[in-house]
N, C-alpha and C. Protein backbone atom coordinates (compact mmCIF):
# COMPACT_ATOMS: atom_id res chain seq x y z
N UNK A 1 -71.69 32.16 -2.07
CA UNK A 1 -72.59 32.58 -1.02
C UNK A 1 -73.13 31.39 -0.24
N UNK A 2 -73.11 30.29 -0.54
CA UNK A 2 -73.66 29.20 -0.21
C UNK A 2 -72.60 28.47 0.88
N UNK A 3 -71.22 29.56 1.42
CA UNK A 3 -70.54 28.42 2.65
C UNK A 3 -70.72 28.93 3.96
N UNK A 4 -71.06 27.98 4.55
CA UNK A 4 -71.26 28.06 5.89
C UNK A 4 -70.89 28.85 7.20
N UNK A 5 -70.29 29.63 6.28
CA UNK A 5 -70.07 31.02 7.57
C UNK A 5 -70.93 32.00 6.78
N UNK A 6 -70.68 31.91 5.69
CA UNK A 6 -72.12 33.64 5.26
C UNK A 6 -73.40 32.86 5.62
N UNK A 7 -74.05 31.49 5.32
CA UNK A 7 -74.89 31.35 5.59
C UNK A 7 -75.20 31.87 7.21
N UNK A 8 -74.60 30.83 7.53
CA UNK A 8 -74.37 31.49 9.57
C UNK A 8 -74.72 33.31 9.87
N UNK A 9 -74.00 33.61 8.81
CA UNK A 9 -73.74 35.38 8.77
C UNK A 9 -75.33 36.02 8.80
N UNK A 10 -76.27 35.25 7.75
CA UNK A 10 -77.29 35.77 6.99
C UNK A 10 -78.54 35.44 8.07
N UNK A 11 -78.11 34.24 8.51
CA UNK A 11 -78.87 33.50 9.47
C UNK A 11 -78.91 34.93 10.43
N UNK A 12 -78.13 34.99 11.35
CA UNK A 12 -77.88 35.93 12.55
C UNK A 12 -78.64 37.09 12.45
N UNK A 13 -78.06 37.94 10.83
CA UNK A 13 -78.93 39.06 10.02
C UNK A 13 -80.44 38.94 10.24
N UNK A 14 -80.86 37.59 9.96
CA UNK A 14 -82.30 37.85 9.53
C UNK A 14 -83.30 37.20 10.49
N UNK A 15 -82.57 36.57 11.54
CA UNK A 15 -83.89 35.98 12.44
C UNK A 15 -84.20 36.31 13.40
N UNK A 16 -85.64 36.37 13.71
CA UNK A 16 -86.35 36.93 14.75
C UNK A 16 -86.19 36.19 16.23
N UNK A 17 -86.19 37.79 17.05
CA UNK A 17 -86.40 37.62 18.77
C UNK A 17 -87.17 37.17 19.09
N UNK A 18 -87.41 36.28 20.26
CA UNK A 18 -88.67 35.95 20.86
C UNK A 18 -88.58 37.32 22.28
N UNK A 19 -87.56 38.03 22.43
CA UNK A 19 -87.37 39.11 22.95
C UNK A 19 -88.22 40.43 22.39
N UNK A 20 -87.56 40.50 21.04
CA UNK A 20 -88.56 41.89 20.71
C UNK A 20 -90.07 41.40 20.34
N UNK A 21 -89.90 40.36 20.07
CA UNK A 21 -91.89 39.56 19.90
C UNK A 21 -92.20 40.18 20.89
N UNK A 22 -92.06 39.64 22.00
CA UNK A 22 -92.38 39.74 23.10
C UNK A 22 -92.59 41.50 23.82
N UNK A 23 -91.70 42.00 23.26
CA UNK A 23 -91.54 44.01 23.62
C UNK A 23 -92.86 44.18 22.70
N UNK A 24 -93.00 43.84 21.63
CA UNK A 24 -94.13 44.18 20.46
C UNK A 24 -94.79 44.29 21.22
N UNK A 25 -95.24 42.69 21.69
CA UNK A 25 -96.43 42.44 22.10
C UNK A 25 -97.10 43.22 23.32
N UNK A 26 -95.93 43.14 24.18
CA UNK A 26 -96.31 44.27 25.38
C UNK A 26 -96.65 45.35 24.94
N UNK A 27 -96.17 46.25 24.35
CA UNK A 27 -96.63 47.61 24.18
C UNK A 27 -97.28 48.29 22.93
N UNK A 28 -96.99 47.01 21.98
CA UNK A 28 -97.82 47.05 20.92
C UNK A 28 -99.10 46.09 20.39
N UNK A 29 -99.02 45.01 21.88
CA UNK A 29 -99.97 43.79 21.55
C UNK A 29 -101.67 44.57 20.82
N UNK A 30 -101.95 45.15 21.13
CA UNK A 30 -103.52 45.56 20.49
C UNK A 30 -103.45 46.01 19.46
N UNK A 31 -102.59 46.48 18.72
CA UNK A 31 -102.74 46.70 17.48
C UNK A 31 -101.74 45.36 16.86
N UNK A 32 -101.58 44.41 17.04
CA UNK A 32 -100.79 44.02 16.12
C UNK A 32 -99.22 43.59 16.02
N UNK A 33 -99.22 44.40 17.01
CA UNK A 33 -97.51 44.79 16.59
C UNK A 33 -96.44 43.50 16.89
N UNK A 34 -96.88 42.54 17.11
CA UNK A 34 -96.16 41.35 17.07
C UNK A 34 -96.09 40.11 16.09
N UNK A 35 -97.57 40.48 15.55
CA UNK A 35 -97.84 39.92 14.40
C UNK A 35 -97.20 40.70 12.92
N UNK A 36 -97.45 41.41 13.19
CA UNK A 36 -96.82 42.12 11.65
C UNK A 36 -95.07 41.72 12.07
N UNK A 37 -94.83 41.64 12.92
CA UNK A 37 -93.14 41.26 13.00
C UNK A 37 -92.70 39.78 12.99
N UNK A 38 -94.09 38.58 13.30
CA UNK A 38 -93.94 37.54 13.11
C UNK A 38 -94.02 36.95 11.36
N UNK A 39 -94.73 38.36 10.63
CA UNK A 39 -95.19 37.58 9.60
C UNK A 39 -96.37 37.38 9.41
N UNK A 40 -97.20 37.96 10.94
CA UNK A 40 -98.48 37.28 10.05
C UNK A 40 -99.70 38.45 9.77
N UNK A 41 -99.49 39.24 8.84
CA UNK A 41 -99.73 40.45 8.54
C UNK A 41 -101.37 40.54 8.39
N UNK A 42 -102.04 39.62 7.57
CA UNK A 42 -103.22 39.58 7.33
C UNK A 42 -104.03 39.66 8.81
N UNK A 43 -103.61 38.80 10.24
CA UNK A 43 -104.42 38.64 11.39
C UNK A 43 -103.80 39.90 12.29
N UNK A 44 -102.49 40.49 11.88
CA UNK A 44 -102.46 42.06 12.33
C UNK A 44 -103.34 42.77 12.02
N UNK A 45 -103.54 43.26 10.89
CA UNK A 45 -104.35 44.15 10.31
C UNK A 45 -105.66 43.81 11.01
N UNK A 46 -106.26 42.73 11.16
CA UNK A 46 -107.68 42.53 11.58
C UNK A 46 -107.67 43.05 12.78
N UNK A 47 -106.64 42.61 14.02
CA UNK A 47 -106.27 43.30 15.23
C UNK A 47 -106.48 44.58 15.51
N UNK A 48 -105.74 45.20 14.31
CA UNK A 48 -105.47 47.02 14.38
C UNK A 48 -106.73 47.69 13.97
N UNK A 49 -107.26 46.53 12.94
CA UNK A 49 -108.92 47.25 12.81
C UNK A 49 -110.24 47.27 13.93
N UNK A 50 -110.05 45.79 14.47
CA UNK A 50 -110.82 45.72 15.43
C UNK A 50 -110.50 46.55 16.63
N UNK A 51 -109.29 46.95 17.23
CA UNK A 51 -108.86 47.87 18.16
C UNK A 51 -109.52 49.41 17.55
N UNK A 52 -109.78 49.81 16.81
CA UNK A 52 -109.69 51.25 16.61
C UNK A 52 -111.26 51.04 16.09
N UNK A 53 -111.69 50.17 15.42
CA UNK A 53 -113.23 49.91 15.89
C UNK A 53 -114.04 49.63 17.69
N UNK A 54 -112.75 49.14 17.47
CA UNK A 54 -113.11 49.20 19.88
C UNK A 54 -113.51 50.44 20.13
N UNK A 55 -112.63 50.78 20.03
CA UNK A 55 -112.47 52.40 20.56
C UNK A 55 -113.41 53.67 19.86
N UNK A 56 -113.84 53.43 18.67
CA UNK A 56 -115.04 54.22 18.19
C UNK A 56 -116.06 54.02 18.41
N UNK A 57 -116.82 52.62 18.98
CA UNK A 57 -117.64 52.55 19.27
C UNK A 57 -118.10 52.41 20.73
N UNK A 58 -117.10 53.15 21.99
CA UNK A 58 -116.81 52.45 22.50
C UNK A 58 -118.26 54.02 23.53
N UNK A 59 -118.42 54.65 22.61
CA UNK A 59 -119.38 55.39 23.24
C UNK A 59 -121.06 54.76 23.08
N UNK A 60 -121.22 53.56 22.45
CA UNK A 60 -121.90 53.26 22.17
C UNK A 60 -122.27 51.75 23.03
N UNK A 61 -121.31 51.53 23.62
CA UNK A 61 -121.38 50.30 24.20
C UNK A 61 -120.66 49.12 23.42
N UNK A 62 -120.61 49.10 22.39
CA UNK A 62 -120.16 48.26 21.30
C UNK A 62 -118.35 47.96 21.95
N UNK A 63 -118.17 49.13 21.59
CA UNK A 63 -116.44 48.84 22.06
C UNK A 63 -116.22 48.24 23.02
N UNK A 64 -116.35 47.90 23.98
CA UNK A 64 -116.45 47.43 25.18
C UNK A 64 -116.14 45.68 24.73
N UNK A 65 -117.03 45.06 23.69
CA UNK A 65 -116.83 43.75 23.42
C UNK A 65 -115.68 43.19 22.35
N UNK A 66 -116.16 44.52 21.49
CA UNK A 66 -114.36 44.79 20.54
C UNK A 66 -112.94 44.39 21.39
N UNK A 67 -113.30 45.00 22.55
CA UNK A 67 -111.98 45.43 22.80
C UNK A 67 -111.41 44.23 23.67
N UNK A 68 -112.58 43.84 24.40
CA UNK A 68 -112.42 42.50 25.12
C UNK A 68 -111.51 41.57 24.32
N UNK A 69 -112.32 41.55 23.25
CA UNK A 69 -112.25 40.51 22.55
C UNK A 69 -110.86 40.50 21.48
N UNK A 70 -110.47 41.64 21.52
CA UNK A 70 -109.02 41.95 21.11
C UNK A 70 -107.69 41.44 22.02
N UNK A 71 -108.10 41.73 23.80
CA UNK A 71 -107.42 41.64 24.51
C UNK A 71 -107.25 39.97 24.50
N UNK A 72 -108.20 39.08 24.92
CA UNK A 72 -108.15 37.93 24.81
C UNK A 72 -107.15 37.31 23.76
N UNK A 73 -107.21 37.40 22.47
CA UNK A 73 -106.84 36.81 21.57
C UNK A 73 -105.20 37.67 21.58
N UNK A 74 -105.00 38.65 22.22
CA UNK A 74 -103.37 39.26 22.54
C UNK A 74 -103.07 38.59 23.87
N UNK A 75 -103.75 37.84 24.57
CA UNK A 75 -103.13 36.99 25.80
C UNK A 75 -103.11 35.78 25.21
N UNK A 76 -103.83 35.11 24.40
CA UNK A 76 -103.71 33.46 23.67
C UNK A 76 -102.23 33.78 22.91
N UNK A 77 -102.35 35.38 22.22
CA UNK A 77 -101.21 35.53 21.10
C UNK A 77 -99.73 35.08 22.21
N UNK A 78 -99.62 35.39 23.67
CA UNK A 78 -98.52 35.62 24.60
C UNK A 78 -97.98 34.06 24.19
N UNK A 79 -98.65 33.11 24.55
CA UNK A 79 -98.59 31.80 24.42
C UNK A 79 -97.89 31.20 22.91
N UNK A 80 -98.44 31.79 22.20
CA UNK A 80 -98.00 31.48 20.97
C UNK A 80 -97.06 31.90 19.80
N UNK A 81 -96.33 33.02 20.96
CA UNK A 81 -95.26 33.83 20.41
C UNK A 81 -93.88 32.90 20.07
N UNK A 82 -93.82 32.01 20.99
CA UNK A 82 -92.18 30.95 21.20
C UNK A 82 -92.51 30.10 19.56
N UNK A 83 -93.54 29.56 19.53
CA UNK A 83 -93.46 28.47 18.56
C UNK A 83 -93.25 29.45 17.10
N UNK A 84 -93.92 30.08 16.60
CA UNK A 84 -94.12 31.22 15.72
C UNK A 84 -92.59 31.71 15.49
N UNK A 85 -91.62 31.86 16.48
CA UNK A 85 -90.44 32.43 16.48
C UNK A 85 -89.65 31.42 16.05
N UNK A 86 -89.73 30.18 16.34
CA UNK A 86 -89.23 29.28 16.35
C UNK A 86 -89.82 28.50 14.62
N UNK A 87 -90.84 28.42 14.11
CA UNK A 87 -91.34 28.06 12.91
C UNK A 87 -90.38 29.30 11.92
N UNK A 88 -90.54 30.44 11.98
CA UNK A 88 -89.89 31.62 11.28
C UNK A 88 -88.24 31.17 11.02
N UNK A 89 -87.85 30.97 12.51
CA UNK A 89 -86.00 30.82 12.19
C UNK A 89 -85.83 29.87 11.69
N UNK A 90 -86.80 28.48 11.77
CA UNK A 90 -86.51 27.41 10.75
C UNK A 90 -86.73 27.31 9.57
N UNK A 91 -87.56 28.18 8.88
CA UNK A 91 -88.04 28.06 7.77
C UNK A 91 -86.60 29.14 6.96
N UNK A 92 -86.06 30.55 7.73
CA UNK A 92 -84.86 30.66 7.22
C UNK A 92 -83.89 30.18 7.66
N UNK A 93 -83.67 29.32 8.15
CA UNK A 93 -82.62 28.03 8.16
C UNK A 93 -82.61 27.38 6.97
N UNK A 94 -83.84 26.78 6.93
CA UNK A 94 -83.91 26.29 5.11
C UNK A 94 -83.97 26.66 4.28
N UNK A 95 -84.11 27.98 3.88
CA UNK A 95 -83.86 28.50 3.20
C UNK A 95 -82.68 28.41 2.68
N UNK A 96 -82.12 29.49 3.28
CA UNK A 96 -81.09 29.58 3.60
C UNK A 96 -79.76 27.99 3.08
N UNK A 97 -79.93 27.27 3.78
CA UNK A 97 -79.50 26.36 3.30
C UNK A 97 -79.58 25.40 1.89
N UNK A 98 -80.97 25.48 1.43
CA UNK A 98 -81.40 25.41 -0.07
C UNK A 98 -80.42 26.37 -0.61
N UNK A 99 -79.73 27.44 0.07
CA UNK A 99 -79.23 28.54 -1.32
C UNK A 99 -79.91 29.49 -1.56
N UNK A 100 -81.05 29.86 -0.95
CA UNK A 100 -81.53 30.84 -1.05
C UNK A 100 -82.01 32.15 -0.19
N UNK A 101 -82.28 32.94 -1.07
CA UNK A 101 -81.70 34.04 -0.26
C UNK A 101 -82.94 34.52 0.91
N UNK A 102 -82.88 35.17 2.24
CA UNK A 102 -83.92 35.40 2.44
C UNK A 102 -84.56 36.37 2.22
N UNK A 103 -84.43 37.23 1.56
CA UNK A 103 -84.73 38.89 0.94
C UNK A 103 -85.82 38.29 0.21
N UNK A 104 -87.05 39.31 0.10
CA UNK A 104 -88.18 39.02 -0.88
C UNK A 104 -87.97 38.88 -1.83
């Protein structure tokens, strides 16, 4: 498993778009949805909570700063989608090349 065409093979299999990042992010940027596909699951979840806390409180005035403040940090996220994509395919590059597999 370790010659250089399955690796190549596994490589292709398993690494991420800065294309579909990018689709996530558009239509799924407020909840998350680019982060849970980058990997970074813990600052999704905070996203998807604070969005749907936006929006419940949003009769209250509260949501209004939630939500701001969701949007902001999904326009910093736009910026920081290339490197993130690019840290991910290298890290299964090495993997990968160590011999190991990228499956959990």
């Amino acid at each position: 498993m370790n010659s250089p065409a399955m690796q190549a093979m596994m490589y292709d299999a398993h690494r991420k778009s800065v294309g579909v990042a990018y689709l996530l992010w558009f239509f799924l940027g407020s909840l998350g949805g680019h982060r849970f596909y980058t990997g970074k699951t813990g600052s999704a979840i905070a996203m998807l909570i604070l969005t749907a806390l936006g929006f419940a409180f949003s009769a209250v005035g509260l949501g209004f700063a939630l939500l701001s403040a969701v949007g902001i940090w999904a326009i910093l996220d736009a910026f920081l989608i290339p490197g993130w994509i690019r840290n991910a395919n290298m890290l299964l590059a090495a993997t990968l090349s160590s011999g190991n597999s990228p499956l959990p």
